[in-house]
N, C-alpha and C. Protein backbone atom coordinates (compact mmCIF):
# COMPACT_ATOMS: atom_id res chain seq x y z
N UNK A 1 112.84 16.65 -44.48
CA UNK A 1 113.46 16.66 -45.79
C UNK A 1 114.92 16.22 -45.66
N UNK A 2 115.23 15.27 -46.82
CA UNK A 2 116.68 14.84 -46.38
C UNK A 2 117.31 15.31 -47.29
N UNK A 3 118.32 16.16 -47.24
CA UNK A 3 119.63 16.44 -48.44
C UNK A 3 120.81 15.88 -48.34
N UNK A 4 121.12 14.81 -49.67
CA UNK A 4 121.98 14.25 -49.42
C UNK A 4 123.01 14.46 -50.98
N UNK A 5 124.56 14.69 -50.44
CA UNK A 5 125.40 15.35 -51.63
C UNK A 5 125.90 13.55 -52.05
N UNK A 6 126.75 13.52 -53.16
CA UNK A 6 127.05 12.30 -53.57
C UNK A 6 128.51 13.24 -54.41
N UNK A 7 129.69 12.68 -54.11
CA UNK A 7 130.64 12.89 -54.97
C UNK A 7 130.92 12.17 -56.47
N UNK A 8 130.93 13.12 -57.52
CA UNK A 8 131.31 12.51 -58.80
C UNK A 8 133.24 12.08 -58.68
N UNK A 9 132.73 10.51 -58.55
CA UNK A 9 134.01 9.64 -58.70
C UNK A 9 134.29 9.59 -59.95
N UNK A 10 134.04 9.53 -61.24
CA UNK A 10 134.72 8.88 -62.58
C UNK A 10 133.29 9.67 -63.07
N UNK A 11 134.15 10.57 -64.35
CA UNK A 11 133.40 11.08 -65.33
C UNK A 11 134.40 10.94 -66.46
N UNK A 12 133.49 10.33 -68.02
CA UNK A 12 133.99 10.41 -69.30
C UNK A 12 133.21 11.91 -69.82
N UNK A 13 134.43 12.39 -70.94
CA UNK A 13 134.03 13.25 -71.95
C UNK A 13 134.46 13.13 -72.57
N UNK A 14 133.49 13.12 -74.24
CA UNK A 14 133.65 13.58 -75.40
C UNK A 14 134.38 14.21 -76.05
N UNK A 15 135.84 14.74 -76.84
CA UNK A 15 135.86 15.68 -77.85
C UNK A 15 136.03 15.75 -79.19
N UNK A 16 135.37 16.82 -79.98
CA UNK A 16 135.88 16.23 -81.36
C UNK A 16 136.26 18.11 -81.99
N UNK A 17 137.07 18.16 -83.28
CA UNK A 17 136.98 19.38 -83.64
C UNK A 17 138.08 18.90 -85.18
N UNK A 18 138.13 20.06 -85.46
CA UNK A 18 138.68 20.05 -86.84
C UNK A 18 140.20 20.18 -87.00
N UNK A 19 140.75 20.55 -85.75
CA UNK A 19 142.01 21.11 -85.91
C UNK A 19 142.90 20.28 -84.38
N UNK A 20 144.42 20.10 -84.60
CA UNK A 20 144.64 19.18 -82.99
C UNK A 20 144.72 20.65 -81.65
N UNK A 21 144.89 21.77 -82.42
CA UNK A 21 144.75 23.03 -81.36
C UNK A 21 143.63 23.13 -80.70
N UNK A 22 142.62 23.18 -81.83
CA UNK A 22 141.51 23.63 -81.12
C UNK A 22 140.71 22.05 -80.32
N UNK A 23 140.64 21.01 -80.31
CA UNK A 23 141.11 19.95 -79.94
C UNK A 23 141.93 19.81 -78.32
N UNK A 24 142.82 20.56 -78.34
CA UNK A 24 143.26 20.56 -77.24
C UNK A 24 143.22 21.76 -76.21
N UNK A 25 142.61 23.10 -76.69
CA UNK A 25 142.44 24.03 -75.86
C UNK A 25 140.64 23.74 -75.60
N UNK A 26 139.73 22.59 -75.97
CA UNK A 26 138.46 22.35 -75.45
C UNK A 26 138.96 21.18 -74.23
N UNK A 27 139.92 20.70 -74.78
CA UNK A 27 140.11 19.38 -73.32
C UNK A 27 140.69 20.37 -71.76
N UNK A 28 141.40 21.31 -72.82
CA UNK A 28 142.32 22.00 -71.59
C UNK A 28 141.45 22.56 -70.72
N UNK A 29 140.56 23.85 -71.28
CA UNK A 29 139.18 24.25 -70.52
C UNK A 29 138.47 23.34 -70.17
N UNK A 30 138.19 22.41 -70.07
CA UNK A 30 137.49 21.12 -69.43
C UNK A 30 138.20 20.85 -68.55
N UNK A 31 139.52 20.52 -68.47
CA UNK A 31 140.34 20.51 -67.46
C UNK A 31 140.29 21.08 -65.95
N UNK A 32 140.62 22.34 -66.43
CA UNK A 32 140.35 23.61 -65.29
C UNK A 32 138.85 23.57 -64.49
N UNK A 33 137.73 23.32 -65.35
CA UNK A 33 136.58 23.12 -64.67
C UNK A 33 136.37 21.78 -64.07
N UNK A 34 137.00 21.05 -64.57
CA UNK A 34 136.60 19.69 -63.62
C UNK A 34 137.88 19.83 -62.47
N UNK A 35 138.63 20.72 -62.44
CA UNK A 35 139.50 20.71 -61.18
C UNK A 35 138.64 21.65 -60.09
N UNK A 36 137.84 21.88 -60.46
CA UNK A 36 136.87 22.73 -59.34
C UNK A 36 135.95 21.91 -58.96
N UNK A 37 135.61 20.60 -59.27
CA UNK A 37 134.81 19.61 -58.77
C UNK A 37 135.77 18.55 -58.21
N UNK A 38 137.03 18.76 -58.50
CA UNK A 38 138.01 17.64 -57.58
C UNK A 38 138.45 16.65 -58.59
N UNK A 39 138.22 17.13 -59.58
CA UNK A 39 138.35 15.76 -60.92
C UNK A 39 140.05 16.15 -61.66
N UNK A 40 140.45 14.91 -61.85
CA UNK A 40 142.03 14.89 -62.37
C UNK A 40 141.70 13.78 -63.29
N UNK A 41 142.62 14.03 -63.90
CA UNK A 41 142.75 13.25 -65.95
C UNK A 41 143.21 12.01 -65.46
N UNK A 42 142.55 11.17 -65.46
CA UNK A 42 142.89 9.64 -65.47
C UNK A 42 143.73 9.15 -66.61
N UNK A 43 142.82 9.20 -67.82
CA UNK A 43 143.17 8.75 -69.04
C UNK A 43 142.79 9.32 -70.25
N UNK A 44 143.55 9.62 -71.38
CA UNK A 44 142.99 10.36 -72.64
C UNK A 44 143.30 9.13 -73.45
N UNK A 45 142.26 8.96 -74.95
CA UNK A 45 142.42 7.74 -75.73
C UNK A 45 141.75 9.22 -77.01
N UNK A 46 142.97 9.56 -78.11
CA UNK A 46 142.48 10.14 -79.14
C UNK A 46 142.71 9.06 -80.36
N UNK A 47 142.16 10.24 -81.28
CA UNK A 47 142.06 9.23 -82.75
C UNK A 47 141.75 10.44 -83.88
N UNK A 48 142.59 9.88 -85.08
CA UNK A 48 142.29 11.13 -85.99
C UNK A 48 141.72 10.37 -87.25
N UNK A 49 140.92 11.06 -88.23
CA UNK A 49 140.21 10.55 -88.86
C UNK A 49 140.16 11.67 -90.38
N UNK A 50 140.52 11.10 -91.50
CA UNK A 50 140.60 11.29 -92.60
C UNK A 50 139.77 11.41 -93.84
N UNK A 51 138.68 12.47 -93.77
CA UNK A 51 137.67 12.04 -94.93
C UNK A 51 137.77 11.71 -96.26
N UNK A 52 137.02 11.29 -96.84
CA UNK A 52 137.57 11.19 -98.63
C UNK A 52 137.85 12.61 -99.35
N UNK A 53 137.18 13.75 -98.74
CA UNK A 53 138.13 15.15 -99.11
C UNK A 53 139.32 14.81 -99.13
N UNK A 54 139.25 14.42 -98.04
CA UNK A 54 140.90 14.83 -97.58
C UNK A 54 141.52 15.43 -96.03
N UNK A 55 140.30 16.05 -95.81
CA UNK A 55 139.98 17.10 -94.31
C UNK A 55 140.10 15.50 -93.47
N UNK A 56 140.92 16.49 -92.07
CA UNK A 56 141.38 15.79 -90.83
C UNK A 56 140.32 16.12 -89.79
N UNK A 57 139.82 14.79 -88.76
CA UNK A 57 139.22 15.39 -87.83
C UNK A 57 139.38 14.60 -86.80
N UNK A 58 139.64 15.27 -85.89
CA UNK A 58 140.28 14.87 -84.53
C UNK A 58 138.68 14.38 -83.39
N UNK A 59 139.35 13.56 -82.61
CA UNK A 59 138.21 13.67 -81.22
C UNK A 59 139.11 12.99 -80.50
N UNK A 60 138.55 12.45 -79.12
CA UNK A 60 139.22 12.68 -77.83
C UNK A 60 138.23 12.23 -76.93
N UNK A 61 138.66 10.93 -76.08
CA UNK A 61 138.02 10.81 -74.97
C UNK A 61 138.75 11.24 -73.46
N UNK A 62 138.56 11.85 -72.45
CA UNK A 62 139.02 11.79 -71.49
C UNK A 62 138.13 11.29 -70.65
N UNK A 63 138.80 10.35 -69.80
CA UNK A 63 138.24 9.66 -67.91
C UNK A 63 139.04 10.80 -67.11
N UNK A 64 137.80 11.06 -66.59
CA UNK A 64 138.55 11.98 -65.60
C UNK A 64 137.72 10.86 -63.86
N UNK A 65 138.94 11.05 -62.76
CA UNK A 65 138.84 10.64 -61.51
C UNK A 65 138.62 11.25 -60.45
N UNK A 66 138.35 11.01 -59.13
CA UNK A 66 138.36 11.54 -58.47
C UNK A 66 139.71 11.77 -57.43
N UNK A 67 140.36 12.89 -56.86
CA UNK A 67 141.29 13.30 -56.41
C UNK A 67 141.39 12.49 -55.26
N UNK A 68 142.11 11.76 -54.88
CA UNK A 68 142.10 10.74 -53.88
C UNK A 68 143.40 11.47 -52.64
């Protein structure tokens, strides 16, 4: 039997939420857990978005890398 590990080099995630707090305390906890797999924030690309209500809604991509 062969076991073989493979390191995660480059992972994207998703975020979206209603508010830029809560918005940024889901990236932040994402953060902390991908620093236990060796992963550091490459790049964040957000965007906010305006319904015909009126209501704001945020999302958020982060690339996260591998710790070199």
């Amino acid at each position: 039997m062969n076991f073989h590990l493979d390191l995660i080099e480059d992972k994207v995630e998703l975020f979206e939420a209603d508010s830029i707090k809560v918005l940024e305390e889901k990236i932040q906890s994402q953060i902390e857990a991908n620093k236990a797999i060796l992963l550091e924030v490459h790049h964040v690309s957000h965007q906010m978005h305006v319904t015909e209500e009126g209501r704001r809604f945020y999302s958020a991509l982060v690339h996260f890398k591998a710790k070199r």
